[in-house]
C-alpha atoms as a PDB file:
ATOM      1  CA  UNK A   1    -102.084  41.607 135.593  1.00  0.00           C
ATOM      2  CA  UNK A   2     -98.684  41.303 134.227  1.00  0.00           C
ATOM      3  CA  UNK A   3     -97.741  42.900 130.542  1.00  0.00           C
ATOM      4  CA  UNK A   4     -96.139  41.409 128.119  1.00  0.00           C
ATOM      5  CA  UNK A   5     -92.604  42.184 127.500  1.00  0.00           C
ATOM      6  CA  UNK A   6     -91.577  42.436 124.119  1.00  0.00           C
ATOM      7  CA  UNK A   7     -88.675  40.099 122.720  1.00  0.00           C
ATOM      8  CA  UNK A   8     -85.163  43.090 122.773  1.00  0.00           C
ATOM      9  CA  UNK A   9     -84.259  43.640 118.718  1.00  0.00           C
ATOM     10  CA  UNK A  10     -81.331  42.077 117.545  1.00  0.00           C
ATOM     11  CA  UNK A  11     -79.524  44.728 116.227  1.00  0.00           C
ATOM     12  CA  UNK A  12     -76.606  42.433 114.707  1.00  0.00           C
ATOM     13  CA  UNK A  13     -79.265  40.286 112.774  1.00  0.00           C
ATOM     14  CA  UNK A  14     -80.345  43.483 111.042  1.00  0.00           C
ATOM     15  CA  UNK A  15     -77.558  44.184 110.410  1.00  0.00           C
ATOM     16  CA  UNK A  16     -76.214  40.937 108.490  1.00  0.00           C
ATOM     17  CA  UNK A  17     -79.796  40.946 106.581  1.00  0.00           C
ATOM     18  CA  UNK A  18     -79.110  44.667 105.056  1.00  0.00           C
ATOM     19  CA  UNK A  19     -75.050  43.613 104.715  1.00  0.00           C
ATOM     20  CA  UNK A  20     -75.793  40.118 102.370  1.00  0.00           C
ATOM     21  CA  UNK A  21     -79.121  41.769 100.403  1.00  0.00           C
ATOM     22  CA  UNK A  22     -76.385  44.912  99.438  1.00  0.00           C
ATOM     23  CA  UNK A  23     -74.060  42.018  98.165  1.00  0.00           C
ATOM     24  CA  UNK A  24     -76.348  39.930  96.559  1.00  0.00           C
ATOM     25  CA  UNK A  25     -77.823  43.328  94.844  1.00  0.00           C
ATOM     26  CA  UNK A  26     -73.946  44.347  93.617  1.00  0.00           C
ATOM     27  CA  UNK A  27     -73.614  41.122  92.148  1.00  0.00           C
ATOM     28  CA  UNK A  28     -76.880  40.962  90.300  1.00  0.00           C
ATOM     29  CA  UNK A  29     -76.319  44.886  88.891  1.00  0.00           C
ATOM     30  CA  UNK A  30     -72.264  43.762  87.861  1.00  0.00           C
ATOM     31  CA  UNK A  31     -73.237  41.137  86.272  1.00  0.00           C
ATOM     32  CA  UNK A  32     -76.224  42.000  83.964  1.00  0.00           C
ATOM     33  CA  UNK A  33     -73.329  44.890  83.017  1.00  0.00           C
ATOM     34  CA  UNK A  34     -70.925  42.468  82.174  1.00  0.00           C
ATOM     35  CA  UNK A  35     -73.501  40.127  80.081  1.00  0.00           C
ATOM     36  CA  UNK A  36     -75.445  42.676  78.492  1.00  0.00           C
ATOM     37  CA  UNK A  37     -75.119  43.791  75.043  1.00  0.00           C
ATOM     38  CA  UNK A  38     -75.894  46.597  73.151  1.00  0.00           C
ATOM     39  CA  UNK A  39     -77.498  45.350  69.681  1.00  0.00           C
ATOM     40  CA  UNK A  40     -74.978  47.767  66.787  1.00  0.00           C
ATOM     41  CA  UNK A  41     -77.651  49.027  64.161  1.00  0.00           C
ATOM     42  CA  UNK A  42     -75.488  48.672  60.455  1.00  0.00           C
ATOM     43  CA  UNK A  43     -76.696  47.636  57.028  1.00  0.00           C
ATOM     44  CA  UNK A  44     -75.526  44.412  55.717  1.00  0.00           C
ATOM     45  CA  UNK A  45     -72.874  45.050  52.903  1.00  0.00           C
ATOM     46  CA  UNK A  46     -73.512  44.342  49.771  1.00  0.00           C
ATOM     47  CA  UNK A  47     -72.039  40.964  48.468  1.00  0.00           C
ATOM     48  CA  UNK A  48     -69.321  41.099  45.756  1.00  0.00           C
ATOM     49  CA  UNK A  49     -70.221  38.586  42.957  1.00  0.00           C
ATOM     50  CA  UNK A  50     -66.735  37.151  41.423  1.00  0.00           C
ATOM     51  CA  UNK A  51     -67.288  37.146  37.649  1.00  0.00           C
ATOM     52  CA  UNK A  52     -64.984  35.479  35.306  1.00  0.00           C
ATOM     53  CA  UNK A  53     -62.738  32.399  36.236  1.00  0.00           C
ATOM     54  CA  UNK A  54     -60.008  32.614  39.104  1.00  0.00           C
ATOM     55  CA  UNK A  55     -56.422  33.568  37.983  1.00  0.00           C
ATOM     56  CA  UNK A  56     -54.626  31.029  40.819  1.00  0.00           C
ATOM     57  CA  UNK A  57     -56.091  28.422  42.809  1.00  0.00           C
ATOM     58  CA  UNK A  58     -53.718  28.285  46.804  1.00  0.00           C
ATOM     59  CA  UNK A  59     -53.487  24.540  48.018  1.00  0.00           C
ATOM     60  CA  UNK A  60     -52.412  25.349  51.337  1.00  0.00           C
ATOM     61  CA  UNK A  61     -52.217  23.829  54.886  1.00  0.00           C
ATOM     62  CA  UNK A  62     -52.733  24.847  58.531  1.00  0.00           C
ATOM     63  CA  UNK A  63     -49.448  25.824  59.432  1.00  0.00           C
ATOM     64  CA  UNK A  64     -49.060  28.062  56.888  1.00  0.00           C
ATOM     65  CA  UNK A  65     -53.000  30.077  57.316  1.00  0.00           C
ATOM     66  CA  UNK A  66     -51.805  29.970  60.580  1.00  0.00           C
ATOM     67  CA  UNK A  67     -48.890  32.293  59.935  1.00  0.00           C
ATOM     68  CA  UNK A  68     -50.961  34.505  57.541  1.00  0.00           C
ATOM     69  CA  UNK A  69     -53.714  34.494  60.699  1.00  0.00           C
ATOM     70  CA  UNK A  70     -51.014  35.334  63.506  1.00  0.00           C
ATOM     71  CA  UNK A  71     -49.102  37.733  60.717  1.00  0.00           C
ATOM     72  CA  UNK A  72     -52.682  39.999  60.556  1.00  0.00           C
ATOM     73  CA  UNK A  73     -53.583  40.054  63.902  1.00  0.00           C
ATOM     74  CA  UNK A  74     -50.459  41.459  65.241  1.00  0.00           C
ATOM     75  CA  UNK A  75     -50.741  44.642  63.010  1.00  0.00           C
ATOM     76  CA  UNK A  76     -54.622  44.407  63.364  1.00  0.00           C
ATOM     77  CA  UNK A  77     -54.707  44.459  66.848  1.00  0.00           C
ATOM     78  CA  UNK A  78     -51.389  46.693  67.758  1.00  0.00           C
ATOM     79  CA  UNK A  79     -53.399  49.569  69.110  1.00  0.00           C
ATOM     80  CA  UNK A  80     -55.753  47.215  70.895  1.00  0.00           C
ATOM     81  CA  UNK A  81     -55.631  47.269  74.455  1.00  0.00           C
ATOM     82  CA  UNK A  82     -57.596  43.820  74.379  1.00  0.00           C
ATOM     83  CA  UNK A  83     -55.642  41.111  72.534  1.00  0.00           C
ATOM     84  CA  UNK A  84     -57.060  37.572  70.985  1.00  0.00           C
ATOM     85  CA  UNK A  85     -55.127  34.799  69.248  1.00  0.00           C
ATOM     86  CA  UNK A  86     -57.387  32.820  65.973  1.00  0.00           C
ATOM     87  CA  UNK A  87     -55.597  29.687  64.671  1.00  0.00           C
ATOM     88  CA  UNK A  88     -56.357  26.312  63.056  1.00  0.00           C
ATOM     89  CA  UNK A  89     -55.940  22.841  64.388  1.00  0.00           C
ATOM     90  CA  UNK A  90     -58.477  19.739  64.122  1.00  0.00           C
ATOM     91  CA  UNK A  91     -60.749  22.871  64.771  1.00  0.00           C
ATOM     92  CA  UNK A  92     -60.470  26.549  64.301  1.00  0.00           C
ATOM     93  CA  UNK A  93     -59.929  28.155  68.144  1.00  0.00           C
ATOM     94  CA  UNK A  94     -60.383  31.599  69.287  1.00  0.00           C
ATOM     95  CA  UNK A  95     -58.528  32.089  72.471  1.00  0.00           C
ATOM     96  CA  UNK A  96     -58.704  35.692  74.398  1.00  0.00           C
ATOM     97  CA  UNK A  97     -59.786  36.796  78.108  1.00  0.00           C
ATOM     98  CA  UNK A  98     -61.519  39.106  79.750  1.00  0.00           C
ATOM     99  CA  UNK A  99     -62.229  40.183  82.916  1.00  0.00           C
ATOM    100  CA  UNK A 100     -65.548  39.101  85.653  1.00  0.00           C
ATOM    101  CA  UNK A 101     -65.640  41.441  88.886  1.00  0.00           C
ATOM    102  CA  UNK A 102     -62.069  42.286  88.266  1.00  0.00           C
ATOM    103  CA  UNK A 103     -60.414  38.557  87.674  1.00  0.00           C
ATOM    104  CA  UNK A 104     -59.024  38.125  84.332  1.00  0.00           C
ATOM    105  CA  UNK A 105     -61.010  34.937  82.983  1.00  0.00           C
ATOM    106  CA  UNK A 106     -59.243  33.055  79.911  1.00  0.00           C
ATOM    107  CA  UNK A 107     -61.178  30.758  77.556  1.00  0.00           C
ATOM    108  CA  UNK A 108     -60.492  28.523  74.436  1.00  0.00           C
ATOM    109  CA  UNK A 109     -63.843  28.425  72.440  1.00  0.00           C
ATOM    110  CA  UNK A 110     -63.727  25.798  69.132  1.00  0.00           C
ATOM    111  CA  UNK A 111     -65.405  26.023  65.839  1.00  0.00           C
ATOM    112  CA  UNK A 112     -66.297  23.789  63.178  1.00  0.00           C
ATOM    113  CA  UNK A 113     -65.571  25.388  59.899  1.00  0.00           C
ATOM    114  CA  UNK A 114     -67.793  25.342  56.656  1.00  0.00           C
ATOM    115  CA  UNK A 115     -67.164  26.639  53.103  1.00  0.00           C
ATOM    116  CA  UNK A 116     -70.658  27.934  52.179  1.00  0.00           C
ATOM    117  CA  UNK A 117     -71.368  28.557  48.420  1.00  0.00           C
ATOM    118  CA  UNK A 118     -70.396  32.168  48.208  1.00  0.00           C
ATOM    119  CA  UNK A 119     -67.119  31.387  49.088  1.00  0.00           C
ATOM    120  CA  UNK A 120     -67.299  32.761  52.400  1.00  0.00           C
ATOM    121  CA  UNK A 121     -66.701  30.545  55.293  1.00  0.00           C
ATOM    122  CA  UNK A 122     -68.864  30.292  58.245  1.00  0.00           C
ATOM    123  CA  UNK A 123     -67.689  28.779  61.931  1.00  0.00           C
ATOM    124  CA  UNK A 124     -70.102  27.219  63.837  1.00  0.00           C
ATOM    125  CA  UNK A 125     -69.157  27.381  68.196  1.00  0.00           C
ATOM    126  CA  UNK A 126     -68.835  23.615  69.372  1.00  0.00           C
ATOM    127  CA  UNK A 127     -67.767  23.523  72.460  1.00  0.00           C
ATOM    128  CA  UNK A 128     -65.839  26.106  75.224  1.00  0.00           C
ATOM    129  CA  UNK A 129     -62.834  25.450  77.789  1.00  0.00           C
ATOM    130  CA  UNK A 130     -63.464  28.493  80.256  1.00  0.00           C
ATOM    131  CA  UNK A 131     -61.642  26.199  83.553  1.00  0.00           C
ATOM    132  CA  UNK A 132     -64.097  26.322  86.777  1.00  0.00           C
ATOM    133  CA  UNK A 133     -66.186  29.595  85.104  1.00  0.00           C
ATOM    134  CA  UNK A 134     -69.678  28.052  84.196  1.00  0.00           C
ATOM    135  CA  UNK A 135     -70.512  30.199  81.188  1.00  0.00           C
ATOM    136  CA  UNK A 136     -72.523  29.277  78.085  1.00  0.00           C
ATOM    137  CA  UNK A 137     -71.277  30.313  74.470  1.00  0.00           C
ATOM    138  CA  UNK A 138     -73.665  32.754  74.054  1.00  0.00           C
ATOM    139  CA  UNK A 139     -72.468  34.688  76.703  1.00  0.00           C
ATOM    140  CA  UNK A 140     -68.452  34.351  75.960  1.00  0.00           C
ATOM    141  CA  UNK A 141     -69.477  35.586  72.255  1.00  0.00           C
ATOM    142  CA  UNK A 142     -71.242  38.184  73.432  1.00  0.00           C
ATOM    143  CA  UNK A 143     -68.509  39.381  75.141  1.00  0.00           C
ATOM    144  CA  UNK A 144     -66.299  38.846  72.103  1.00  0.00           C
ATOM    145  CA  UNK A 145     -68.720  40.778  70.336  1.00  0.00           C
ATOM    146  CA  UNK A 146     -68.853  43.841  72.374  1.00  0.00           C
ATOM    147  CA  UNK A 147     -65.373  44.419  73.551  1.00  0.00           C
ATOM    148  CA  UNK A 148     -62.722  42.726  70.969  1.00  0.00           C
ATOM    149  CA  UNK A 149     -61.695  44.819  67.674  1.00  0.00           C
ATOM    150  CA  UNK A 150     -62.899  42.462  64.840  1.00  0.00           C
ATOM    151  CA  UNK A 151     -61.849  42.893  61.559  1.00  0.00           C
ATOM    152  CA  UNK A 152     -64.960  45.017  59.257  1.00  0.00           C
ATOM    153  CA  UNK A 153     -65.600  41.827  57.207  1.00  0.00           C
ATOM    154  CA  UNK A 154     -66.009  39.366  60.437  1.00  0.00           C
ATOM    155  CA  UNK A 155     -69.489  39.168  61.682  1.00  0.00           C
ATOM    156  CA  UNK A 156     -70.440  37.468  65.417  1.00  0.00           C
ATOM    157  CA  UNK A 157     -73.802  35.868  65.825  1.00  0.00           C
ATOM    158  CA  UNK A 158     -73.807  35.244  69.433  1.00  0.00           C
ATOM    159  CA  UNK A 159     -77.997  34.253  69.107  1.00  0.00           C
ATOM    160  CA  UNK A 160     -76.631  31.118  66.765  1.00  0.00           C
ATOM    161  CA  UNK A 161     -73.433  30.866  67.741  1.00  0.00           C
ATOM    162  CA  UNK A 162     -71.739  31.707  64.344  1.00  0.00           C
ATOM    163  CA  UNK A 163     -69.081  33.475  63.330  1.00  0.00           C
ATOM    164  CA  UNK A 164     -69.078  34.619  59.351  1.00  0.00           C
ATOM    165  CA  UNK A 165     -66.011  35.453  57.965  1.00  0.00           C
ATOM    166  CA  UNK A 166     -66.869  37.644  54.574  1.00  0.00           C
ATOM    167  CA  UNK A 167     -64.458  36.966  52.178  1.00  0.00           C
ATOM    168  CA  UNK A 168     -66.709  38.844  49.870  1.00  0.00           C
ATOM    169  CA  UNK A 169     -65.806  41.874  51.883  1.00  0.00           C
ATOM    170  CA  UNK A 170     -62.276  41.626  52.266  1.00  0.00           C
ATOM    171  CA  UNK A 171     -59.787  42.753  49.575  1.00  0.00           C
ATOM    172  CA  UNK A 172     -56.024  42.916  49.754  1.00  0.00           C
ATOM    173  CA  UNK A 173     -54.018  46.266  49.389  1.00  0.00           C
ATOM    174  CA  UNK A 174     -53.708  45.464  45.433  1.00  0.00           C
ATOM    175  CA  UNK A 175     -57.235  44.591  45.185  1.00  0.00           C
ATOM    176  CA  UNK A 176     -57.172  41.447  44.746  1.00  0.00           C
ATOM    177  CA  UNK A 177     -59.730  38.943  47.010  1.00  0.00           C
ATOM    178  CA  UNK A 178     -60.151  35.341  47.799  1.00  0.00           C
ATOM    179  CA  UNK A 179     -62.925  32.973  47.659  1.00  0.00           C
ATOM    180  CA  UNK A 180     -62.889  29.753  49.991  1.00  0.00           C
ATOM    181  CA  UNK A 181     -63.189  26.506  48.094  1.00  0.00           C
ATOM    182  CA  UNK A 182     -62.354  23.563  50.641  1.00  0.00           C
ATOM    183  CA  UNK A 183     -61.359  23.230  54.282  1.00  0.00           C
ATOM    184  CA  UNK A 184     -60.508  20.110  55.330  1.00  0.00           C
ATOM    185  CA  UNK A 185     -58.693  20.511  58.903  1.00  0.00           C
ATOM    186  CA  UNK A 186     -58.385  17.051  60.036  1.00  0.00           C
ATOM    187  CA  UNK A 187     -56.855  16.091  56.374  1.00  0.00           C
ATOM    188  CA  UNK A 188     -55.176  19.148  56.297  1.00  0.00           C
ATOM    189  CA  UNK A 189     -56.120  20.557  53.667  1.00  0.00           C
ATOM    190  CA  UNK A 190     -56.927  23.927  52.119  1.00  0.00           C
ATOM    191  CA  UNK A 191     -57.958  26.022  49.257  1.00  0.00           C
ATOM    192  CA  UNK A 192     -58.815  29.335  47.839  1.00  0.00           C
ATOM    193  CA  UNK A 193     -59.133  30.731  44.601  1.00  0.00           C
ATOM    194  CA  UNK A 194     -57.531  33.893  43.989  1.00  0.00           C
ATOM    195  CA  UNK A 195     -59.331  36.713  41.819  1.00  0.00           C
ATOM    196  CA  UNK A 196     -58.082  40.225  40.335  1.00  0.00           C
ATOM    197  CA  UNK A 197     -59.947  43.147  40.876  1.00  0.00           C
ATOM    198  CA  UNK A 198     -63.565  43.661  38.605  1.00  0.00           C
ATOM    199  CA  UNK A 199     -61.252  46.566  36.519  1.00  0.00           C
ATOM    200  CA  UNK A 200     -58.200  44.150  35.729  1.00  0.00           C
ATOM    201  CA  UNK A 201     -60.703  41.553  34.398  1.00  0.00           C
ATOM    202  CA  UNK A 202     -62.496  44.448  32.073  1.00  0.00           C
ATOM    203  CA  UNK A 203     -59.365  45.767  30.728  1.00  0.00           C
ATOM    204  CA  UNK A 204     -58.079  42.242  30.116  1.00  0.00           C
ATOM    205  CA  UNK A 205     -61.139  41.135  28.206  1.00  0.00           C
ATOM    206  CA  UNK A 206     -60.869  44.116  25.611  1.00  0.00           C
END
C-alpha cells in the first residue's frame, strides 16, 4: 500500500494572502476616518426680524463682494492652519484642499446662489472639479464641515448639499446688518439693504 503524500505548504502564498488582507484592512479603517463625521449637537439661533424700512439699499457687483469676501477671510482665517478661498463668478466657488492618506487633494466645488425671503441667501452644490479623485459632494462637504473654520452664521448641509449663509445672524462691529435682496451673477448684479441696529430705530422713532 502506498500513502498519500500531502501537497508541501506554500509558505510565500501565505504570506502574500495575510500581506494584501492587512492593506486592504488599513485602507478600509483610513478611510471611514477620513469620511466620517461627527454630527455637532447646537440649537438653531433665533432669527432676527428687520422691522422698519432699510436706511441704504448697496447695488453692487462681483468684483467688488469679491474684495469684501477675500478682505474677511484673510483676518477670519489668520490663525487657521487650514485655509479656503469663497468668491463669485457665473457661480459662487469654494476652493480649499485637504489631505487623503497623506496627499494633499485640491477641489473647486460650485454653487448656485438663491435669495430666500428672509433675506438670507442659500447656495445650492452643482457640480465639483476634484481632478482624477472620484468623490461625491457629500463627502467633500463633509469634509468642509468638519475640518474648515466657518464663520458662526454659515451653516453646511452636507445631507442636501446646501450651504446657508445667515445674514440674520451676522452684524457688523457698529451693529448694523444686511439683508440680501437680488443676486444676479451672470448679469452681474447685486443688492442688499442695509439696516441700523433695533436701538437706533427706537430712539429715532421717539
Amino acid at each position: 500500500m502506498t500513502q498519500t503524500e500531502k501537497a508541501p505548504i506554500n509558505v510565500w502564498k501565505i504570506a502574500f494572502i495575510l500581506l494584501a488582507g492587512l492593506v486592504i484592512g488599513s485602507g478600509i479603517f483610513l478611510g471611514t476616518r477620513i469620511f466620517s463625521l461627527r454630527e455637532p449637537s447646537y440649537e438653531t439661533p433665533t432669527i432676527t426680524e428687520r422691522q422698519g424700512e432699510p436706511v441704504l439699499t448697496i447695488n453692487t457687483q462681483k468684483e467688488k463682494v469679491n474684495q469684501l469676501i477675500d478682505f474677511y477671510l484673510s483676518d477670519f482665517q489668520k490663525d487657521s492652519d487650514i485655509k479656503y478661498s469663497f468668491y463669485l463668478e457665473n457661480q459662487a466657488l469654494l476652493n480649499g484642499e485637504f489631505k487623503v492618506l497623506g496627499m494633499p487633494v485640491n477641489f473647486y466645488l460650485y454653487f448656485e446662489p438663491y435669495v430666500m425671503e428672509n433675506g438670507n441667501v442659500q447656495l445650492k452644490a452643482k457640480s465639483l472639479s476634484i481632478g482624477t479623485l472620484g468623490l461625491p459632494i457629500k463627502d467633500v462637504m463633509n469634509m468642509v464641515k468638519k475640518n474648515y473654520k466657518l464663520p458662526d452664521w454659515v451653516e453646511v448641509d452636507a445631507k442636501e448639499q446646501t450651504v446657508l449663509i445667515r445674514l440674520d445672524q451676522f452684524r457688523m462691529q457698529n451693529g448694523m446688518y444686511l439683508k440680501a435682496d437680488r443676486i444676479n451673477l451672470v448679469d452681474d448684479s447685486i443688492s442688499f439693504s442695509l439696516y441700523l441696529p433695533d436701538d437706533s430705530q427706537k430712539e429715532s422713532a421717539e
